[in-house]
Every structure is written in C-alpha cells, then in structure tokens.
N, C-alpha and C. Protein backbone atom coordinates (compact mmCIF):
# COMPACT_ATOMS: atom_id res chain seq x y z
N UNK A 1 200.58 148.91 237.43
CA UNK A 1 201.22 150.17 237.13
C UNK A 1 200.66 151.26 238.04
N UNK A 2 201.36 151.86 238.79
CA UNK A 2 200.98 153.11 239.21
C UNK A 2 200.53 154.22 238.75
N UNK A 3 199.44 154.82 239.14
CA UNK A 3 198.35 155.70 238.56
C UNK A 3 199.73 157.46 239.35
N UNK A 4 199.91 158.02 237.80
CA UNK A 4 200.60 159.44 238.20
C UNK A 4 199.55 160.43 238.74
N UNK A 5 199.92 160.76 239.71
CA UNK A 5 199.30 162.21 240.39
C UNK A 5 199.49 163.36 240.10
N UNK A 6 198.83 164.47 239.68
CA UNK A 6 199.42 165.74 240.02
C UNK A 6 199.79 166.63 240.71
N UNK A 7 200.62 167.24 240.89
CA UNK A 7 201.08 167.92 242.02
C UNK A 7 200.00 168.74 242.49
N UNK A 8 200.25 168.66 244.09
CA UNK A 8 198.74 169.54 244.78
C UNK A 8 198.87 171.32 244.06
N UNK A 9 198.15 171.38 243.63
CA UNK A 9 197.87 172.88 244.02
C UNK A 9 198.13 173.83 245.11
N UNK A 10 199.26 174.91 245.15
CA UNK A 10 198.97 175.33 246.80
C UNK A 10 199.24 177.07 246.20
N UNK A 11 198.72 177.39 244.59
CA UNK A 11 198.48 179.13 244.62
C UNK A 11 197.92 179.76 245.27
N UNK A 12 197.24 179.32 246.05
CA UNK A 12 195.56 180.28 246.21
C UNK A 12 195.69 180.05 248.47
N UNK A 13 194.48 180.61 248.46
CA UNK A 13 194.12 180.53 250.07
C UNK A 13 193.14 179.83 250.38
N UNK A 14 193.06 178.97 249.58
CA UNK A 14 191.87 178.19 249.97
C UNK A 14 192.74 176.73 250.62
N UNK A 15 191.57 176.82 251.65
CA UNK A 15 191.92 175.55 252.95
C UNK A 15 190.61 174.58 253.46
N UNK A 16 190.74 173.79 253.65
CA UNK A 16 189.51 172.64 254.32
C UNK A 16 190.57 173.15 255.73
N UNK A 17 189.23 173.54 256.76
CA UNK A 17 189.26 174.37 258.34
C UNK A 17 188.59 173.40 259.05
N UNK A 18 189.49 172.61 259.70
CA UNK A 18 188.80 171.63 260.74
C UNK A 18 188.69 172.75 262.41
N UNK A 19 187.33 172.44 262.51
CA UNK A 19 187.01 173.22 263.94
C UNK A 19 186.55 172.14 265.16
N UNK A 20 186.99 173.14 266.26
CA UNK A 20 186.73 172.00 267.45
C UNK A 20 185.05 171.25 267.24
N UNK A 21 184.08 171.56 266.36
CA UNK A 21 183.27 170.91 266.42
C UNK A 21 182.84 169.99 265.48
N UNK A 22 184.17 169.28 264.97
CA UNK A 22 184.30 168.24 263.71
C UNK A 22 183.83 168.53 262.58
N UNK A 23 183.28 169.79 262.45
CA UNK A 23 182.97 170.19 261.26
C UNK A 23 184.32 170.37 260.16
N UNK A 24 183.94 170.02 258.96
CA UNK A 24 185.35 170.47 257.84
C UNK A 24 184.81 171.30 257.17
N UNK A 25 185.63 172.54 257.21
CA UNK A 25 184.75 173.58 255.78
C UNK A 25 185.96 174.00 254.61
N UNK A 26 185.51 174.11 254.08
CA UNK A 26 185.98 174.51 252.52
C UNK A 26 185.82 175.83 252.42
N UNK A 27 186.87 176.87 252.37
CA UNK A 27 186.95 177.97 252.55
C UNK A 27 188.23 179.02 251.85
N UNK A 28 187.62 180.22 251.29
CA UNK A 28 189.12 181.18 251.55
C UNK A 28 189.52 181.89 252.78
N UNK A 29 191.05 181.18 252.89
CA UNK A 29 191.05 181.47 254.66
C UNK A 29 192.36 182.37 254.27
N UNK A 30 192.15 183.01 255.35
CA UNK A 30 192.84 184.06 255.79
C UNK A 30 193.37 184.70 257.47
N UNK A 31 194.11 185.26 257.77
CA UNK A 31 194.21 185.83 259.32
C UNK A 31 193.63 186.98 259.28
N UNK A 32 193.19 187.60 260.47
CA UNK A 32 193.00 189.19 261.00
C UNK A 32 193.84 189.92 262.13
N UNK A 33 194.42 190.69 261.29
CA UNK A 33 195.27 191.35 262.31
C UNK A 33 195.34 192.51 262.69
N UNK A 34 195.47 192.69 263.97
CA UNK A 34 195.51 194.66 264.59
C UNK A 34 196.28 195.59 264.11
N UNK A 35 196.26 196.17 264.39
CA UNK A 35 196.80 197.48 264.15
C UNK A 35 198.73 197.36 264.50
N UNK A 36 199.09 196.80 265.18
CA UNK A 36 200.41 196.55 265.29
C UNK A 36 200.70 194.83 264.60
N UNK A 37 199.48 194.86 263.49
CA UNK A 37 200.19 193.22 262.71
C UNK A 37 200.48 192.28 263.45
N UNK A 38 199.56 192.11 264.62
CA UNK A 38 199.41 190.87 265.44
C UNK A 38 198.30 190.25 265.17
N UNK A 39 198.21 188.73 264.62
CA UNK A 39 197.13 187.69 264.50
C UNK A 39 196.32 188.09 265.67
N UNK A 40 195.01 188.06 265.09
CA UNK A 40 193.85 188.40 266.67
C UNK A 40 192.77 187.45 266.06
N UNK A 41 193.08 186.80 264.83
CA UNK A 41 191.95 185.72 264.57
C UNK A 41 191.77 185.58 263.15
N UNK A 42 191.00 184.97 262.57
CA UNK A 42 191.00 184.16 261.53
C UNK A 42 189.70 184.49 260.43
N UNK A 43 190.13 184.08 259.32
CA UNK A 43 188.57 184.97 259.01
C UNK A 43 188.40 183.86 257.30
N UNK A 44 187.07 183.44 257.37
CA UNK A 44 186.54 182.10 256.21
C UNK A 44 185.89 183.07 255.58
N UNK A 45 186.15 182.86 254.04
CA UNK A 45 185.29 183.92 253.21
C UNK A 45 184.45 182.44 251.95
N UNK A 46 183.32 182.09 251.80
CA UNK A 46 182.39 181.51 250.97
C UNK A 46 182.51 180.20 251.84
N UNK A 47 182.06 180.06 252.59
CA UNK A 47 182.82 178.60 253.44
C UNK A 47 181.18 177.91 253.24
N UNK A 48 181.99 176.36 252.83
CA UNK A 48 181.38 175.10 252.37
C UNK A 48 181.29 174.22 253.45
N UNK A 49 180.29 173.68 253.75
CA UNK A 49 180.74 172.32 255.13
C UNK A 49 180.42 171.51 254.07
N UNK A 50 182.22 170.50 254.12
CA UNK A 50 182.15 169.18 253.71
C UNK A 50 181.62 168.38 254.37
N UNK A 51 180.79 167.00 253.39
CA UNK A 51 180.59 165.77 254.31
C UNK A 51 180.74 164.81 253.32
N UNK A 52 181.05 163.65 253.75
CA UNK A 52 180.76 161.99 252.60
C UNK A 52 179.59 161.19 252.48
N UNK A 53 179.37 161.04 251.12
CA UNK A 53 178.15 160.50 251.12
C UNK A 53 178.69 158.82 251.09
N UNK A 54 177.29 158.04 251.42
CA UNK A 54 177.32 156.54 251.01
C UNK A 54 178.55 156.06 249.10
N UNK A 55 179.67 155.03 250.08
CA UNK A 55 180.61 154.51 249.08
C UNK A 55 179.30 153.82 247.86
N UNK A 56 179.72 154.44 246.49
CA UNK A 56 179.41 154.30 245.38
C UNK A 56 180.25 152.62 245.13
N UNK A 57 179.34 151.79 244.18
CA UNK A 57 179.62 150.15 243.89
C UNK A 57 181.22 150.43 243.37
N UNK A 58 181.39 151.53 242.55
CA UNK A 58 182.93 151.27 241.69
C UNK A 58 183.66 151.84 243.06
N UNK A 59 183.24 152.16 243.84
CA UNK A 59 184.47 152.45 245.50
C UNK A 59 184.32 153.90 245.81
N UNK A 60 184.63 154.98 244.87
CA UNK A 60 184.09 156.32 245.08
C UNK A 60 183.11 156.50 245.98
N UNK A 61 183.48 157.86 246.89
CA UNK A 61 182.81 158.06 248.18
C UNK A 61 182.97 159.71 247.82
N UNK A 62 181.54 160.05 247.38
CA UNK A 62 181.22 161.38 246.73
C UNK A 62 181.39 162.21 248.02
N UNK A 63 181.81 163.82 247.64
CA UNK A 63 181.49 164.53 248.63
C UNK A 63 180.97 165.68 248.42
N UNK A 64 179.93 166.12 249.54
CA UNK A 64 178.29 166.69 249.52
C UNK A 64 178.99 168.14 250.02
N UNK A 65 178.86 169.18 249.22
CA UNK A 65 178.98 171.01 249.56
C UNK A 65 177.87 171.44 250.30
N UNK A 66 177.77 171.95 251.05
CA UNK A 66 176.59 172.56 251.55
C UNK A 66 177.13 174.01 252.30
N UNK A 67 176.20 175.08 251.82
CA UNK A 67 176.98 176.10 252.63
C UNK A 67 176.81 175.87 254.08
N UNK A 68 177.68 176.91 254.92
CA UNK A 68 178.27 176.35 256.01
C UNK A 68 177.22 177.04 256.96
N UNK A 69 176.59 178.36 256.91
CA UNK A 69 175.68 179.54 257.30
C UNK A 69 174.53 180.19 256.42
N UNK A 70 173.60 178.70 255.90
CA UNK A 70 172.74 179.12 255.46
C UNK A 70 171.58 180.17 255.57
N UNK A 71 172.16 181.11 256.90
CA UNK A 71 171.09 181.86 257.54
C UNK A 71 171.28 183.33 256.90
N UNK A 72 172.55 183.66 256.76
CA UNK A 72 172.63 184.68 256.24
C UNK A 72 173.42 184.97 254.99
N UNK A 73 173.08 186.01 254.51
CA UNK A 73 173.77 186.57 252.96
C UNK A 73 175.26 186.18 252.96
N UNK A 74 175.98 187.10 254.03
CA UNK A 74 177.01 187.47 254.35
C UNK A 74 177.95 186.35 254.48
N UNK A 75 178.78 186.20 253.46
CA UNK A 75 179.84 184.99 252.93
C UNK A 75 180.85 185.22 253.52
N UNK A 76 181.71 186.04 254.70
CA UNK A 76 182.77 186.21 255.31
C UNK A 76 182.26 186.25 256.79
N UNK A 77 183.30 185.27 257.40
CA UNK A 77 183.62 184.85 259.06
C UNK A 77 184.78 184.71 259.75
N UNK A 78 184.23 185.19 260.96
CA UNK A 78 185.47 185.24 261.63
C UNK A 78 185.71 184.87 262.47
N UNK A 79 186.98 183.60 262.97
CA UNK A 79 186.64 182.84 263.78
C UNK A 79 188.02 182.84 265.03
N UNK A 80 187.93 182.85 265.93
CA UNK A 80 189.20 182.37 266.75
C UNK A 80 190.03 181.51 266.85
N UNK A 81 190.58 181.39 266.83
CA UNK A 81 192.20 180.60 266.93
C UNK A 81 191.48 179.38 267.82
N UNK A 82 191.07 179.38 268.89
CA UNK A 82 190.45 178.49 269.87
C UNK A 82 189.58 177.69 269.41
N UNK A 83 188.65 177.62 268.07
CA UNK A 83 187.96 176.69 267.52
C UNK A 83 188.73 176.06 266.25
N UNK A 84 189.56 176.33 265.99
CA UNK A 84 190.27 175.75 264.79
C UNK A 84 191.22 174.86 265.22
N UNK A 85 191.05 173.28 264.54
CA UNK A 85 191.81 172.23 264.97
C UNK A 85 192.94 171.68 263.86
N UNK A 86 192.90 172.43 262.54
CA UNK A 86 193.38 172.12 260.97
C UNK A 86 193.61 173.01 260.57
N UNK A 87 194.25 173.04 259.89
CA UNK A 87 193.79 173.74 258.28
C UNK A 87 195.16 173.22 257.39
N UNK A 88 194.39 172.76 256.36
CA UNK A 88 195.03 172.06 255.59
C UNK A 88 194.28 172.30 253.52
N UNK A 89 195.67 172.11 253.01
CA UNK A 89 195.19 172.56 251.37
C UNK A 89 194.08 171.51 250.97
N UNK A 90 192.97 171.36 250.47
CA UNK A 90 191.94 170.62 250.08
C UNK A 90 192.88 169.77 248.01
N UNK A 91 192.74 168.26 248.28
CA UNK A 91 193.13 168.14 247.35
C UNK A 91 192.55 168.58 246.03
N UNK A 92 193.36 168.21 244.59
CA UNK A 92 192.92 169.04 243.59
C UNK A 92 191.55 169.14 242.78
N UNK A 93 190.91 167.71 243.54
CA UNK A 93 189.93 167.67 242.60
C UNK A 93 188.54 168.55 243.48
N UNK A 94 188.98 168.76 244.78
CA UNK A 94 188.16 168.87 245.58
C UNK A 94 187.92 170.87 245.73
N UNK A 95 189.34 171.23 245.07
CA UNK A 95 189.80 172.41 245.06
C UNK A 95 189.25 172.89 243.65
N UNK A 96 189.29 172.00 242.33
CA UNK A 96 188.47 172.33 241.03
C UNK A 96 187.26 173.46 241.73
N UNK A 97 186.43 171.70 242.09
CA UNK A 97 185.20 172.05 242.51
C UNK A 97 184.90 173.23 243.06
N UNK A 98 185.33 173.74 243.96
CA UNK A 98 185.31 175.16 244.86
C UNK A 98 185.55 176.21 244.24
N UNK A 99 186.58 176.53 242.87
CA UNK A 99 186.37 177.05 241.89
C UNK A 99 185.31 177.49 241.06
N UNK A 100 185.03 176.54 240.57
CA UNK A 100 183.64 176.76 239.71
C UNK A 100 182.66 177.10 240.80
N UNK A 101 182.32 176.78 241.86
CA UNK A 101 181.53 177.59 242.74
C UNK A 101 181.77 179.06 243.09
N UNK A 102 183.23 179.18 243.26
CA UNK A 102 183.18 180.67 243.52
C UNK A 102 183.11 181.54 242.20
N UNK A 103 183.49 180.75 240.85
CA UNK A 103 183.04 181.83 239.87
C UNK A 103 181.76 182.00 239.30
N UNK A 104 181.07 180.89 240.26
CA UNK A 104 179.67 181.58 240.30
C UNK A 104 179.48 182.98 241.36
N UNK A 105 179.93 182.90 242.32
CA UNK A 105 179.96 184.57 243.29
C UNK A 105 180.71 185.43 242.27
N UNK A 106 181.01 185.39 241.18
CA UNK A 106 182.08 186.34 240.31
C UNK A 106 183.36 187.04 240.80
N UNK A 107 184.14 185.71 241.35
CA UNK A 107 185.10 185.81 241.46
C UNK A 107 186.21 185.66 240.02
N UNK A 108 187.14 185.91 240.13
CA UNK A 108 188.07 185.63 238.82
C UNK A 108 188.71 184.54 238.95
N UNK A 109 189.55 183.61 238.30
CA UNK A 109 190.95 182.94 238.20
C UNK A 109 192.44 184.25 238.84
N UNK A 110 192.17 185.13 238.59
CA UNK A 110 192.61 185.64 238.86
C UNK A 110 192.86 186.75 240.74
N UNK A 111 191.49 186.47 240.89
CA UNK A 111 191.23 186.35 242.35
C UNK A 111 191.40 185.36 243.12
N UNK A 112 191.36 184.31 242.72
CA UNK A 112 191.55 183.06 243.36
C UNK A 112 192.94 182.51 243.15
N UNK A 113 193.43 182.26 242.72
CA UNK A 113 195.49 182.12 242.13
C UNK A 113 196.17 183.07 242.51
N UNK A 114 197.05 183.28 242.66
CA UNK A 114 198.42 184.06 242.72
C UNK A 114 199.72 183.29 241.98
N UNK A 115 200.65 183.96 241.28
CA UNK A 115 202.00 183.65 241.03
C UNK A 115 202.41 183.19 242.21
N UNK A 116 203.54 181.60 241.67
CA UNK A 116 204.56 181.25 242.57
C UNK A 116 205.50 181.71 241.82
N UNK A 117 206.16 181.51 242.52
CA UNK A 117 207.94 181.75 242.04
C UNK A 117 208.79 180.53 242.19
N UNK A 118 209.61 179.94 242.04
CA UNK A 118 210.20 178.87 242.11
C UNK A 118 209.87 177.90 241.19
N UNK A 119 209.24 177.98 240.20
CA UNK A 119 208.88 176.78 239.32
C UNK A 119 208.19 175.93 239.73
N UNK A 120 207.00 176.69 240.52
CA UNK A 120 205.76 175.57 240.98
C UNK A 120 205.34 175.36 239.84
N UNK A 121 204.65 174.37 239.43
CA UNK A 121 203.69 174.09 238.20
C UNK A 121 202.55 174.01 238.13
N UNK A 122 201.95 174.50 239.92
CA UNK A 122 200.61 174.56 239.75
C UNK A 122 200.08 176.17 238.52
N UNK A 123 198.75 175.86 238.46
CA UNK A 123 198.12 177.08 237.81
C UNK A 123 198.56 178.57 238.23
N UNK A 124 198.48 179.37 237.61
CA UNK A 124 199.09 180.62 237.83
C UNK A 124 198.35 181.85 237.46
N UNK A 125 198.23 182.41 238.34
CA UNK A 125 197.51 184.00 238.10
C UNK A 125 198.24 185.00 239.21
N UNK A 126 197.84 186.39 238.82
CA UNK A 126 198.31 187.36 239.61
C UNK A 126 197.17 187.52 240.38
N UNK A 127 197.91 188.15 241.76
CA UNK A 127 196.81 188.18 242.75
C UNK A 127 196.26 189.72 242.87
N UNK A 128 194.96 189.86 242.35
CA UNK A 128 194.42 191.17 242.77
C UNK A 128 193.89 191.46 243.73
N UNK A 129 193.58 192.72 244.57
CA UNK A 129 193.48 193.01 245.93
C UNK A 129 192.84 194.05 245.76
C-alpha cells in the first residue's frame, strides 16, 4: 500500500539555498532591490547549513542544523546572484523543524506563514511586516 503524503508547504519564504560552494542552507530568503525595483541581490535571514549524518539501521539518514555564520550575532545576509546555484522549498518535515527554531528567535506563526488564496491547504497565517 502506498504511504499518503502531504502536500508540500509553500506559505512562507523559507528555501534550502544551494551556493556555488555546495553548501545547502536553510533559510528565510528573500531579494534586494534598488531604488527603481531592480533585483541587485539576495538576502538569507537565520540561515542553517544542512548536512547528512551516517544512514540509521531502520534506513533514516538524519539531518544535522548548524548555523551557517557562527562568527557573528547578526542573522541576516546578503548574497549575489553569482553564488547561488538553487533555491528550492525544503520538504515538510524539514521545514517543521526550522520553525520551532525560529520561534526560538521569537518569531511568530504568523511571521513565518502568509495566506494563500486558491485553496492551498497548506497552514495559514497573515503576513506581518
């Protein structure tokens, strides 16, 4: 019997950011733009570098958070178009996780979600700004 899935999640801005240096991060991503609303670059706010640990006996192949810029406070980056090779929605269980991490920074459900429209069925919140 086939195991049912749930539909991905895609409210929010959070993305796994593959960069030219094989790194994957787990991030709220976003663009930066000038003054005439032209993309001039890219910008990761709480960013995680994913990695896989050693396959577990039942098959599970855990994966390890580590922040991405342990050097400094400052949880927002900004990166160029020229190092980014991805960006893609992080699946749901992987997207939980990143949750409960950012509502440790005291973020909301409500910071993190936005309303769809169309009868998505992912989770739903309004987006505050």
């Amino acid at each position: 019997m086939t195991e049912q899935v749930a539909p991905l999640k895609t409210n929010h801005n959070i993305r796994i950011v593959t960069l030219t240096t094989g790194e994957r991060v787990l991030a709220m991503f976003g663009d930066v733009r000038d003054e005439e609303q032209k993309v001039v670059g890219y910008r990761i706010v709480y960013p995680y570098l994913l990695s896989l640990g050693e396959p577990q006996e039942d098959g599970n192949i855990p994966i390890h958070y580590t922040r991405w810029c342990p050097f400094s406070p400052i949880e927002e980056h900004r990166l160029g178009g020229e190092h980014i090779i991805s960006v893609v929605f992080p699946d749901n269980n992987i997207l939980d996780n990143f949750v409960i991490r950012l509502k440790e920074y005291g973020l909301t459900e409500e910071q993190i979600f936005f309303e769809v429209k169309d009868g998505d069925n992912s989770e739903s919140a309004e987006t505050s700004e």
